[in-house]
Protein backbone atom coordinates (compact mmCIF):
# COMPACT_ATOMS: atom_id res chain seq x y z
CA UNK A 1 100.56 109.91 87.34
CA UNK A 2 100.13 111.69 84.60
CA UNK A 3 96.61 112.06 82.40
CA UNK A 4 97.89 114.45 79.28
CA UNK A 5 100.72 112.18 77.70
CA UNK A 6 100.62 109.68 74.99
CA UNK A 7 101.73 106.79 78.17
CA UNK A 8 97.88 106.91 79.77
CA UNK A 9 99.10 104.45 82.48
CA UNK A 10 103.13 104.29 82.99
CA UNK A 11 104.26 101.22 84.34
CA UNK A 12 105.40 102.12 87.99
CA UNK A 13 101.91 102.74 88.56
CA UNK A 14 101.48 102.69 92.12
CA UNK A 15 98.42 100.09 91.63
CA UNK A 16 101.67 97.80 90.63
CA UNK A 17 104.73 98.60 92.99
CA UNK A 18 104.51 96.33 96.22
CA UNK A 19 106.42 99.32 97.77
CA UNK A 20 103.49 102.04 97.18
CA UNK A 21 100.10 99.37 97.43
CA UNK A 22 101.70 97.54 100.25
CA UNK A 23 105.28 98.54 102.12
CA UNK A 24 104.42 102.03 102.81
CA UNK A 25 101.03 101.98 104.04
CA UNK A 26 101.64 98.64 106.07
CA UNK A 27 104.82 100.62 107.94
CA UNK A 28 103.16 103.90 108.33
CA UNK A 29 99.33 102.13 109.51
CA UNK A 30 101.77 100.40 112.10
CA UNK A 31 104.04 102.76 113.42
CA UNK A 32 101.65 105.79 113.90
CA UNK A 33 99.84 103.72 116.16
CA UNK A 34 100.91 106.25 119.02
CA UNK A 35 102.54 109.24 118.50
CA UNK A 36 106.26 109.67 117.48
CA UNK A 37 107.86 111.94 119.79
CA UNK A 38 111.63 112.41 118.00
CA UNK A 39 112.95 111.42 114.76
CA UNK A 40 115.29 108.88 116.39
CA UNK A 41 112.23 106.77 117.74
CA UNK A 42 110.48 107.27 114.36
CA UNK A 43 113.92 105.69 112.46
CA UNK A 44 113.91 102.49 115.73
CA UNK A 45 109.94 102.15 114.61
CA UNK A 46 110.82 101.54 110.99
CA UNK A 47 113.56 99.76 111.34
CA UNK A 48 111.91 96.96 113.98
CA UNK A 49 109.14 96.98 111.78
CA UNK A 50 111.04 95.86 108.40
CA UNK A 51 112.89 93.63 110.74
CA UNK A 52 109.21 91.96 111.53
CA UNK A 53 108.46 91.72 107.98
CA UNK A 54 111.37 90.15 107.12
CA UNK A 55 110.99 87.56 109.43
CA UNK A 56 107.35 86.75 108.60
CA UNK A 57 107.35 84.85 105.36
CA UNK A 58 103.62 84.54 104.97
CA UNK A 59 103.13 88.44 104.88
CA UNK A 60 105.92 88.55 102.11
CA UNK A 61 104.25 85.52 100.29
CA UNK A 62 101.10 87.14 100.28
CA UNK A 63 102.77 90.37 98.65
CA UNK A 64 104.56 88.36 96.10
CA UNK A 65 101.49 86.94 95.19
CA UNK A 66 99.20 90.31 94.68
CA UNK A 67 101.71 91.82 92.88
CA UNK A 68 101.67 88.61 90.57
CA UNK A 69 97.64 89.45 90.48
CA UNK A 70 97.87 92.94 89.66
CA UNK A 71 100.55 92.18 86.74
CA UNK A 72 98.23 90.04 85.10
CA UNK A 73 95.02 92.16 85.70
CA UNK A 74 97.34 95.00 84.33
CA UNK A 75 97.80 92.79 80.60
CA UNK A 76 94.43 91.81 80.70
CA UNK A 77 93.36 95.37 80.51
CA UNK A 78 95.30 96.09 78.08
CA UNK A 79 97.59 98.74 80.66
CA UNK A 80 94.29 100.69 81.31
CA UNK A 81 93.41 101.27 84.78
CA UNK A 82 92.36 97.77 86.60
CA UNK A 83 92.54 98.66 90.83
CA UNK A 84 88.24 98.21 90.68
CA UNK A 85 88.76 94.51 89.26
CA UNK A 86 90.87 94.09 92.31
């Protein structure tokens, strides 16, 4: 992100995206659990693991919903930075 343009806070801040506050570190907290030994197991690892998420709504609801939170926080600070009101 960068701090020396006129857009302070661009809007794919990563405070927004599902993909960078949640996807990412959910997949990679869960499939470094042991070590990955070849890139074929690491691609079977990701895979089964958006598979699981797929099939469990209430994770996905729960997404759906903080991204709906950190929108609005987002407008009520005017675009500024908002992840401590979180």
């Amino acid at each position: 992100i960068s701090r020396n343009t006129a857009i302070l806070w661009p809007s794919r801040s990563c405070d927004l995206t599902p993909y960078d506050f949640f996807l990412w570190p959910y997949i990679k907290n869960s499939i470094y659990t042991t070590p990955v030994d070849n890139l074929e197991n690491l691609r079977h690892r990701i895979t089964n693991k958006i598979e699981e998420l797929n099939n469990t709504l209430n994770i996905l609801k729960n997404v759906i919903n903080s991204f709906k939170r950190r929108v609005l926080k987002c407008f009520q600070e005017g675009g500024g930075h908002f992840q401590h009101l979180l």
